[in-house]
N, C-alpha and C. Protein backbone atom coordinates (compact mmCIF):
# COMPACT_ATOMS: atom_id res chain seq x y z
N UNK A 1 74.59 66.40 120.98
CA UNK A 1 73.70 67.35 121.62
C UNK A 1 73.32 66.92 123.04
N UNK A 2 73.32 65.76 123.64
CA UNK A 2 73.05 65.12 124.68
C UNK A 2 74.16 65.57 125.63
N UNK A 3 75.24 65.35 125.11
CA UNK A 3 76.13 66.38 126.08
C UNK A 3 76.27 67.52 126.56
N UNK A 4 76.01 68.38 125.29
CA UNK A 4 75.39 69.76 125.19
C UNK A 4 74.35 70.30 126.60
N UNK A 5 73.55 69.37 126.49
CA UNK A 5 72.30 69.40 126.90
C UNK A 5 72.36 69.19 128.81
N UNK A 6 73.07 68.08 128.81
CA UNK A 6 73.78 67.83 130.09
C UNK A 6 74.20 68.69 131.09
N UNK A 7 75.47 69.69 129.83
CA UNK A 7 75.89 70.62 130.38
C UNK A 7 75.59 72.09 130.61
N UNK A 8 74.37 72.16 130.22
CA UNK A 8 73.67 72.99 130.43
C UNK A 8 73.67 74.50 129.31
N UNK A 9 74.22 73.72 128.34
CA UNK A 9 75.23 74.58 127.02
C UNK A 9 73.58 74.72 126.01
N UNK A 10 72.55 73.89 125.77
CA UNK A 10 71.71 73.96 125.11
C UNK A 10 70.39 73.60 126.08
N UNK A 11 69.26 73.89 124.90
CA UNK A 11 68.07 72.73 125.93
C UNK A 11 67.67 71.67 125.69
N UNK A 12 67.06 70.94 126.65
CA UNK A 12 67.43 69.55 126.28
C UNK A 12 66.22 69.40 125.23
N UNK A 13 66.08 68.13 124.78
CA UNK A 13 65.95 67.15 123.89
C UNK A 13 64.53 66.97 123.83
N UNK A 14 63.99 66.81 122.76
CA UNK A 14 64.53 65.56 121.70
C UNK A 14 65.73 66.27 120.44
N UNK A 15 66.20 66.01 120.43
CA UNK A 15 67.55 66.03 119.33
C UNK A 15 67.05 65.82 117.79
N UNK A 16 66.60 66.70 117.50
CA UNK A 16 66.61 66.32 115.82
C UNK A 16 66.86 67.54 115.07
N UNK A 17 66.10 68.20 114.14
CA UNK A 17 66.63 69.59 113.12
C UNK A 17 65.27 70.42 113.72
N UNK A 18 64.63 70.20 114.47
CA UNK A 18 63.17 70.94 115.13
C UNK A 18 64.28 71.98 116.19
N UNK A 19 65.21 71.38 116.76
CA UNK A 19 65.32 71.36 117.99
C UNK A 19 66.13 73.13 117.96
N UNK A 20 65.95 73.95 119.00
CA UNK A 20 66.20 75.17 118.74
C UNK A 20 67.67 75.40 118.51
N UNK A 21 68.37 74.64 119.13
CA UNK A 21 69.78 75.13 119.02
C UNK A 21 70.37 74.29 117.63
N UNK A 22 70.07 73.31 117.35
CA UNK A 22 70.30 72.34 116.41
C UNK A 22 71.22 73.32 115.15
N UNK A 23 71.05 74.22 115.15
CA UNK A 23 71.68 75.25 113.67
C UNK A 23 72.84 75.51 114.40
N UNK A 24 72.98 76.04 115.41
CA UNK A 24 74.45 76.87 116.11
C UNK A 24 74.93 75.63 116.57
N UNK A 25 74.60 74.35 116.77
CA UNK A 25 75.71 73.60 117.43
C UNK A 25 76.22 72.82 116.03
N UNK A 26 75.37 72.58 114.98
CA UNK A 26 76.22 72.26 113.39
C UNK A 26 77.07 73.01 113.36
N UNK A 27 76.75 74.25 113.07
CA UNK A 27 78.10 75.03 112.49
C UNK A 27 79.02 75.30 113.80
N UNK A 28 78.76 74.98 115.09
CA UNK A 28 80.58 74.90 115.67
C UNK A 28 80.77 73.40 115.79
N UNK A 29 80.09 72.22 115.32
CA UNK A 29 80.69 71.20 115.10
C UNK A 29 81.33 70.88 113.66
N UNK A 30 81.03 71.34 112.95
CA UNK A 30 81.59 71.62 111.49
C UNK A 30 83.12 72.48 111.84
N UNK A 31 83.00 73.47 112.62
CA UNK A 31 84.51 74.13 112.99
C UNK A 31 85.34 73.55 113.83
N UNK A 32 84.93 72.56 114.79
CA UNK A 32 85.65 71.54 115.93
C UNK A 32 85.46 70.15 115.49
N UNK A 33 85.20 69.85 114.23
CA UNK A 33 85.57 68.21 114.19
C UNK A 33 86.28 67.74 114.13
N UNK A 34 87.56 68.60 113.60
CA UNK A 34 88.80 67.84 113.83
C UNK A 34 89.61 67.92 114.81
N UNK A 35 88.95 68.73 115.85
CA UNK A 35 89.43 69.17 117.65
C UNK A 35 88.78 68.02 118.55
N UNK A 36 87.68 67.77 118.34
CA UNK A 36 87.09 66.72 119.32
C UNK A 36 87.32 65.38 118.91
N UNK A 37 87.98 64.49 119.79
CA UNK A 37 88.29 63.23 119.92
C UNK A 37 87.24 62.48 120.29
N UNK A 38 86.29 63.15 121.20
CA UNK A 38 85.31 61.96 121.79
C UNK A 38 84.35 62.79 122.05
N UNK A 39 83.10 62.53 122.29
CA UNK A 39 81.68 63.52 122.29
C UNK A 39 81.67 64.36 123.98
N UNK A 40 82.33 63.40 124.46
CA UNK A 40 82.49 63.60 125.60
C UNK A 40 83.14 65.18 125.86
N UNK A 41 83.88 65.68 125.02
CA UNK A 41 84.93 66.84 125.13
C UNK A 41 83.93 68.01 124.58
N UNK A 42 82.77 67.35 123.82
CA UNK A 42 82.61 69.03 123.10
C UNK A 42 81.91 69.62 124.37
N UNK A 43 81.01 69.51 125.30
CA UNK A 43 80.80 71.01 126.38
C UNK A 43 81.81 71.49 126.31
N UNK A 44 83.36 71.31 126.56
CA UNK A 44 84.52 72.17 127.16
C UNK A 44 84.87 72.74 125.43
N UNK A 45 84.90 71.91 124.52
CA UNK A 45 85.46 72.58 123.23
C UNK A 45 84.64 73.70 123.18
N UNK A 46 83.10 73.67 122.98
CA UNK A 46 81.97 74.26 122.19
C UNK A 46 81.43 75.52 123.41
N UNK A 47 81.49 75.33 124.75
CA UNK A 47 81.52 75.89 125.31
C UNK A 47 81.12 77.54 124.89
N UNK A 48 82.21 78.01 124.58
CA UNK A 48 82.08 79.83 124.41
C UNK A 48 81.70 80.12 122.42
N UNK A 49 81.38 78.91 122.08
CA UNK A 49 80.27 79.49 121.56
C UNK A 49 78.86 79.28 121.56
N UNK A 50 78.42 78.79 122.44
CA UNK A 50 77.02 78.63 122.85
C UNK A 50 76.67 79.12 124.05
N UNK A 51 77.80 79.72 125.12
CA UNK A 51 77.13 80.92 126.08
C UNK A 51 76.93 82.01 125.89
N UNK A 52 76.07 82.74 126.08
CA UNK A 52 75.31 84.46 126.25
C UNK A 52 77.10 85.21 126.76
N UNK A 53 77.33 84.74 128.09
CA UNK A 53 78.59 85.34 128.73
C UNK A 53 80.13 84.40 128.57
N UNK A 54 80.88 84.60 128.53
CA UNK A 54 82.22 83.99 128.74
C UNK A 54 82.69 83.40 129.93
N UNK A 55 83.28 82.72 130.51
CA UNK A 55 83.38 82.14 131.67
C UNK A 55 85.02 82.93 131.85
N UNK A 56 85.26 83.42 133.43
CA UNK A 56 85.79 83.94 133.34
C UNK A 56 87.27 83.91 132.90
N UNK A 57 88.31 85.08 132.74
CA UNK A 57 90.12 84.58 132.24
C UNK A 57 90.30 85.60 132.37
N UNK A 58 91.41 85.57 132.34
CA UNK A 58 92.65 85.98 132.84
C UNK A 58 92.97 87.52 131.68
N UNK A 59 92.97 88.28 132.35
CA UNK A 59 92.60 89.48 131.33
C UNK A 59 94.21 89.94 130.51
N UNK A 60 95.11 89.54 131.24
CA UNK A 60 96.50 89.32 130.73
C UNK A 60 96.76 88.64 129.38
N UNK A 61 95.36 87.72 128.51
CA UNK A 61 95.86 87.09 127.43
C UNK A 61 95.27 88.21 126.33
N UNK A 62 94.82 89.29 126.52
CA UNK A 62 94.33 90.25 125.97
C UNK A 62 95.01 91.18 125.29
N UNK A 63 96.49 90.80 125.60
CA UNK A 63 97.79 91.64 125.73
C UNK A 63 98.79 90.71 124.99
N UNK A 64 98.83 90.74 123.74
CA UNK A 64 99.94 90.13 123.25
C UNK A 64 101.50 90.53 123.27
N UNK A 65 102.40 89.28 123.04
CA UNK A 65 104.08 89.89 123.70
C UNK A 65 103.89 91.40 122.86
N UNK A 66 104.75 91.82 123.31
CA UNK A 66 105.90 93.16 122.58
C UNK A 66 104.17 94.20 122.41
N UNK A 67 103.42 93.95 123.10
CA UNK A 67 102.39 94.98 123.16
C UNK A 67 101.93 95.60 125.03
N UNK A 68 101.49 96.83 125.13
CA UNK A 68 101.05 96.93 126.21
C UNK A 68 99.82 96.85 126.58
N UNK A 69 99.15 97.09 127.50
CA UNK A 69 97.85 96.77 127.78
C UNK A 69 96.86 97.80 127.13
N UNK A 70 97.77 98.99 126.84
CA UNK A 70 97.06 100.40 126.63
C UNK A 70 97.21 100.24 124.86
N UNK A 71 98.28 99.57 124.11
CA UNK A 71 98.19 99.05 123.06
C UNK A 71 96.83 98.27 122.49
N UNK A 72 96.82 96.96 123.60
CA UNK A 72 95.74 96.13 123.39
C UNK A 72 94.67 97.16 123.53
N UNK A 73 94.12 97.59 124.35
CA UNK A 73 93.45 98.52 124.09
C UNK A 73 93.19 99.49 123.19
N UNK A 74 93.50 100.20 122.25
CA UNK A 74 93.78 101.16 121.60
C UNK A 74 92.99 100.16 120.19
N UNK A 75 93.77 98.88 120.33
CA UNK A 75 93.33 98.29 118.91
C UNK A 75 92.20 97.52 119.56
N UNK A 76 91.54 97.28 120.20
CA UNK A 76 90.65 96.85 120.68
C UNK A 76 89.09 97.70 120.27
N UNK A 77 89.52 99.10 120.97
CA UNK A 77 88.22 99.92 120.30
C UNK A 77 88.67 100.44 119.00
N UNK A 78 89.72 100.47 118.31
CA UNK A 78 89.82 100.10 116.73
C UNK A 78 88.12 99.27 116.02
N UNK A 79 89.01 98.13 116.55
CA UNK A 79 87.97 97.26 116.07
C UNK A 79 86.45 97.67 116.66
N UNK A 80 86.61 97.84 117.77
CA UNK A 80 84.60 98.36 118.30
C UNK A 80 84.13 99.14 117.26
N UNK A 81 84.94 100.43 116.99
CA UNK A 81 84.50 101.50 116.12
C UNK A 81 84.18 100.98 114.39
N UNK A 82 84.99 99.72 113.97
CA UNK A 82 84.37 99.77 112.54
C UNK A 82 83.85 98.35 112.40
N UNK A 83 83.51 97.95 113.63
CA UNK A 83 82.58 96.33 113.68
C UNK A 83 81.26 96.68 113.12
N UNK A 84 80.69 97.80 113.54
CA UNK A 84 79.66 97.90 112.15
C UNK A 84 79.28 97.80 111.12
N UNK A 85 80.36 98.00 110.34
CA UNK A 85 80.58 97.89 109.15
C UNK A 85 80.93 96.82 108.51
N UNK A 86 81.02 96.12 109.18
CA UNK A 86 81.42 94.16 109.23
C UNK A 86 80.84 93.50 109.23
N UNK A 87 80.63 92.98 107.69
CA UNK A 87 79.56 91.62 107.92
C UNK A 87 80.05 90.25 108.38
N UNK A 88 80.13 90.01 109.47
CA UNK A 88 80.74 88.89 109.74
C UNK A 88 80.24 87.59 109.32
N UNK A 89 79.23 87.60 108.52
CA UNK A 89 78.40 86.33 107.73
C UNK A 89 79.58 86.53 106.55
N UNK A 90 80.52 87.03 106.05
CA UNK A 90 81.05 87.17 104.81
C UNK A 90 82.63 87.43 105.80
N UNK A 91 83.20 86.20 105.69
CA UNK A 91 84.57 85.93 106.50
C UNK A 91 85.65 86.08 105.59
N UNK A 92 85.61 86.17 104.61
CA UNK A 92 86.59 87.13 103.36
C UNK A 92 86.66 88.16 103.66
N UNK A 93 85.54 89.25 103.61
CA UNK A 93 85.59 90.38 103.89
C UNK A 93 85.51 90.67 105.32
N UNK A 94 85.47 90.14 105.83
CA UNK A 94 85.79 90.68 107.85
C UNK A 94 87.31 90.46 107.78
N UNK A 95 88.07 89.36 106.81
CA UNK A 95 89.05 89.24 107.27
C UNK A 95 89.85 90.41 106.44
N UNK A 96 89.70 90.79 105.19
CA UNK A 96 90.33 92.13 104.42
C UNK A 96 89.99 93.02 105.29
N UNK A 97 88.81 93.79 106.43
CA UNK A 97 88.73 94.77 106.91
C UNK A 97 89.36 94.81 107.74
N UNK A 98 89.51 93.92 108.63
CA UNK A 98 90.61 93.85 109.78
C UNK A 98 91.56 93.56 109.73
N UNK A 99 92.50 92.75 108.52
CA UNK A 99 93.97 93.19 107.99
C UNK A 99 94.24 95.12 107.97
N UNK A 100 93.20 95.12 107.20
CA UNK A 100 93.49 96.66 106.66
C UNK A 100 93.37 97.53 108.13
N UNK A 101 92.74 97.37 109.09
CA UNK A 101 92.40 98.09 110.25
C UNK A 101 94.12 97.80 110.94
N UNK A 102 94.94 96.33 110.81
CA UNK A 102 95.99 96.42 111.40
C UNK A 102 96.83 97.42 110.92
N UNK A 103 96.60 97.43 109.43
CA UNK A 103 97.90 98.04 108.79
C UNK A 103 97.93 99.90 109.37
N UNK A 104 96.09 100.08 109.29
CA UNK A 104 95.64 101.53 109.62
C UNK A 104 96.75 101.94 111.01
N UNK A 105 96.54 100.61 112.15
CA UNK A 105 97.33 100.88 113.18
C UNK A 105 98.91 100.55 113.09
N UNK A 106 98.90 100.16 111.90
CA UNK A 106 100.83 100.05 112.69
C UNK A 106 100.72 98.66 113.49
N UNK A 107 100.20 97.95 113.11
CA UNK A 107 100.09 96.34 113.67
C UNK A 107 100.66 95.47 112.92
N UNK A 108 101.29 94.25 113.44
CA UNK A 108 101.31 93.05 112.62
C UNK A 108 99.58 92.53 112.87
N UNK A 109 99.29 91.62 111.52
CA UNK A 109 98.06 91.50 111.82
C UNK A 109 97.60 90.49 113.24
N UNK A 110 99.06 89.52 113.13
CA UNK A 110 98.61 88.90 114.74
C UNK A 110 98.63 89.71 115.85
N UNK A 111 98.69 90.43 116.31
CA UNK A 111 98.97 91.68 117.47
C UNK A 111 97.51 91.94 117.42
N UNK A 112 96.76 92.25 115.91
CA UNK A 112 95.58 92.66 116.01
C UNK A 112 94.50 91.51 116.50
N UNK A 113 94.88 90.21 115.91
CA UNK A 113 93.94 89.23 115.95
C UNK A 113 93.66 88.44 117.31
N UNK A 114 94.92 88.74 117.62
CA UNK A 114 95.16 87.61 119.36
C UNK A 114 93.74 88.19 120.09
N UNK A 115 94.54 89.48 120.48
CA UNK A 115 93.44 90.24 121.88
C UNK A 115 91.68 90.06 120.93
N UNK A 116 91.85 90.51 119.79
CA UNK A 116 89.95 89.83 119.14
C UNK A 116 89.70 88.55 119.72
N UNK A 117 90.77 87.43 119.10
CA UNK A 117 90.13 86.02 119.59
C UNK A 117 90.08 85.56 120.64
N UNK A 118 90.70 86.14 121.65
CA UNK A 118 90.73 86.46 123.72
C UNK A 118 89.42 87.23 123.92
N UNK A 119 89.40 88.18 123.73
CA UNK A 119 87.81 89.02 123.84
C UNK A 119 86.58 87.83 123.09
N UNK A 120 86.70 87.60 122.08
CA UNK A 120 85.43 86.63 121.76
C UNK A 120 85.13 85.04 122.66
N UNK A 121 86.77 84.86 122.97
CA UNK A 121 86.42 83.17 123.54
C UNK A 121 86.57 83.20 124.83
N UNK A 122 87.72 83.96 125.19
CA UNK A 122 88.33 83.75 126.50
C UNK A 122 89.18 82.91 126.51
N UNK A 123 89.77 82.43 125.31
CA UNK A 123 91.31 81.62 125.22
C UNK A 123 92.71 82.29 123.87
N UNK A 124 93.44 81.81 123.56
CA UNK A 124 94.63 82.31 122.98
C UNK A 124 94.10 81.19 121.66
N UNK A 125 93.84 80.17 121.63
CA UNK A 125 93.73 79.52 120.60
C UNK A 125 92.06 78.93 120.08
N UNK A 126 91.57 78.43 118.97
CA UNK A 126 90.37 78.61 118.61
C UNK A 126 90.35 78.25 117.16
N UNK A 127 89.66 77.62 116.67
CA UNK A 127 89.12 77.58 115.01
C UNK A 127 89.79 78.87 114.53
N UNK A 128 89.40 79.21 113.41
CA UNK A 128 89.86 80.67 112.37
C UNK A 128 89.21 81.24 113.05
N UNK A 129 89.91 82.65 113.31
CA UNK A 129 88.86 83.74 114.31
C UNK A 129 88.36 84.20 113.06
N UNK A 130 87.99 83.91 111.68
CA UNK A 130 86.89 84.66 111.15
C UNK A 130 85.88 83.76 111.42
N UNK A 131 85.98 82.41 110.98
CA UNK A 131 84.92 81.47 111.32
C UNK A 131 84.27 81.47 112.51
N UNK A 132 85.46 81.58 113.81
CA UNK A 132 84.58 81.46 115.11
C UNK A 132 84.15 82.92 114.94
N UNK A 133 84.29 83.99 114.32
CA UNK A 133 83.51 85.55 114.56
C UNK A 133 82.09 85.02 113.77
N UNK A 134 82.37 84.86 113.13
CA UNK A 134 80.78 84.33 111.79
C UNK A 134 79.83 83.35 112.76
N UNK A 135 80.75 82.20 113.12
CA UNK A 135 79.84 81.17 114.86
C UNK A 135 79.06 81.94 115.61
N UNK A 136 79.93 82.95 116.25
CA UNK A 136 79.69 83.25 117.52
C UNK A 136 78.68 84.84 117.45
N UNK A 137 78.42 85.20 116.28
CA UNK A 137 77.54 85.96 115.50
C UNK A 137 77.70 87.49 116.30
N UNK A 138 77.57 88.37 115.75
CA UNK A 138 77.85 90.04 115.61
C UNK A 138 77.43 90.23 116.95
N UNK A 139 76.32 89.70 117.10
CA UNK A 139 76.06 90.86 118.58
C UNK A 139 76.61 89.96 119.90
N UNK A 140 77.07 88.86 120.11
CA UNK A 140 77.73 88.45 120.74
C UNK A 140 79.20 88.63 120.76
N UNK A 141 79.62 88.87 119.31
CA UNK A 141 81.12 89.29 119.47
C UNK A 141 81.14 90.88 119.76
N UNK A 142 80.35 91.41 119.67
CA UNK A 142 80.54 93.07 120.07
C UNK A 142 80.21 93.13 121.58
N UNK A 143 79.33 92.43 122.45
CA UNK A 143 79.45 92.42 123.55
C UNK A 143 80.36 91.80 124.37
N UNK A 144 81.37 91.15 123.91
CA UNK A 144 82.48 90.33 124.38
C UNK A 144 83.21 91.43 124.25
N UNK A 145 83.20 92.15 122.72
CA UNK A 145 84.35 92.53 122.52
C UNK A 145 84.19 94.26 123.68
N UNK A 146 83.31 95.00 123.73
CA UNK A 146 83.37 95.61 125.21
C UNK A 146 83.72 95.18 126.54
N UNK A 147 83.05 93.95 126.49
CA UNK A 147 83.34 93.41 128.16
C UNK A 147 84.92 93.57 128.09
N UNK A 148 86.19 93.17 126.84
CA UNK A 148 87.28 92.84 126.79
C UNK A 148 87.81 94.72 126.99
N UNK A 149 86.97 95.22 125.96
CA UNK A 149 87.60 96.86 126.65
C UNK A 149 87.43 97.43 127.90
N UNK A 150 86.37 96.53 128.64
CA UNK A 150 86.23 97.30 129.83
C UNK A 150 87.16 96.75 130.90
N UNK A 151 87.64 95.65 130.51
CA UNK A 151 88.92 94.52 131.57
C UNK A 151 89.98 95.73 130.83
N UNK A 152 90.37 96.25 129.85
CA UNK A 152 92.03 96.60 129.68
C UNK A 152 91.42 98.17 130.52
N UNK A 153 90.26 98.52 130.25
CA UNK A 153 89.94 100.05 130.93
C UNK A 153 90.53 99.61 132.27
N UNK A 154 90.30 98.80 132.98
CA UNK A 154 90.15 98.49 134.06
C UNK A 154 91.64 98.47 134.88
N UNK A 155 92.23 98.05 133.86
CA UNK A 155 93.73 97.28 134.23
C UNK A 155 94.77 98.24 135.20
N UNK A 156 95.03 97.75 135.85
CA UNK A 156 96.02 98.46 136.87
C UNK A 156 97.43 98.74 136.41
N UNK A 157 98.47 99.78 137.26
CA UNK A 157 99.78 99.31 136.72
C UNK A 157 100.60 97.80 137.64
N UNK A 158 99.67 97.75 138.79
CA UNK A 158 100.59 96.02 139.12
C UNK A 158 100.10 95.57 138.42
N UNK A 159 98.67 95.10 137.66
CA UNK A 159 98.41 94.07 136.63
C UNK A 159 99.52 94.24 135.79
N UNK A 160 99.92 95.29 135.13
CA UNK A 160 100.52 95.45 133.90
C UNK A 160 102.37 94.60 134.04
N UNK A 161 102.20 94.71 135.51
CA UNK A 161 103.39 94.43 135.74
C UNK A 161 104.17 92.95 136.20
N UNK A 162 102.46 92.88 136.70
CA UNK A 162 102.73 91.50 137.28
C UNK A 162 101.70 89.93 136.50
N UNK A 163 100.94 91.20 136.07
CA UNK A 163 100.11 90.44 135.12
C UNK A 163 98.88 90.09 136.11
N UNK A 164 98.68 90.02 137.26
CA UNK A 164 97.63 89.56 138.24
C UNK A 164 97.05 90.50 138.61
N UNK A 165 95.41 90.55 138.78
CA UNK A 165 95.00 91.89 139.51
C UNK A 165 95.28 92.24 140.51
N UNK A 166 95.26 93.76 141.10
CA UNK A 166 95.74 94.29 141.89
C UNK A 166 94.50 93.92 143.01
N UNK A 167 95.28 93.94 144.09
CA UNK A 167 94.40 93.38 145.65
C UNK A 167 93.93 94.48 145.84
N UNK A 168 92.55 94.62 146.67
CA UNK A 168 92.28 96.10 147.63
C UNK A 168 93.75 96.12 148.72
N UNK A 169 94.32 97.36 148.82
CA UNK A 169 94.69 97.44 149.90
C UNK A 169 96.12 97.32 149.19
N UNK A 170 96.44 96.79 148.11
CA UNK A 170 97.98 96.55 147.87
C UNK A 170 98.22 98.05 147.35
């Protein structure tokens, strides 16, 4: 937690089970213990699940191969529309609803899962995206998961093409 604290990821100290964040940094150290080598690493591991916002990326990982951006999209507010209905405290059943939401679309279920676990972290790889969805708790993953529809709303056809945003003026 001293690192945590350092990095400006929690507040500081004293460090014990009083301490406010003390519950959310157990359960993503319980999901990254076998990721962190040295204490030193968890700000950068633990990172996006203990910020309000995401730090920024690259809106291109949102878009898995053999999909388009308007794809990623499409299954993107998929998921917005029946995240309600999702108890993400119950990671059995988030994970049967959103299998079944791939199959609804004509998805493999990774096609469906990538652009979710890009919208929640801001990386391609991560703990179980049910676990980090259950971490990173409902109303933080539904506001990620807009911010992530409003980057593919956004998307240009040179992004699409080149993968980089488009310049003013290009």
């Amino acid at each position: 937690m001293p690192f945590l604290a350092t990095a400006g990821l929690i507040a500081p100290g004293p460090f014990d089970t009083a301490h406010p964040d003390f519950e959310r940094v157990r359960a993503v150290a319980a999901l990254l213990k076998d990721r962190l080598e040295t204490l030193a690493e968890s700000p950068e591991l633990m990172r996006y699940f203990l910020q309000s916002e995401l730090e920024p990326y690259d809106s291109a990982l949102l878009v898995p191969k053999k999909m388009t951006p308007q794809d990623a999209l499409a299954a993107l507010e998929a998921v917005a529309r029946v995240l309600p209905e999702v108890d993400l405290e119950d990671e059995a059943a988030s994970e049967a609803r959103l299998r079944a939401l791939a199959d609804e679309l004509g998805l493999k279920p990774g096609n469906l899962f990538m652009p979710i676990r890009v919208a929640v972290t801001g990386r391609t790889q991560s703990p179980g995206l049910f676990e980090t969805l259950r971490v990173i708790g409902a109303e933080r993953v539904r506001s990620r998961l807009a911010d992530a529809i409003a980057r593919l709303q956004a998307w240009t056809p040179q992004e699409a093409v080149s993968g980089e945003p488009a310049r003013a003026g290009a």
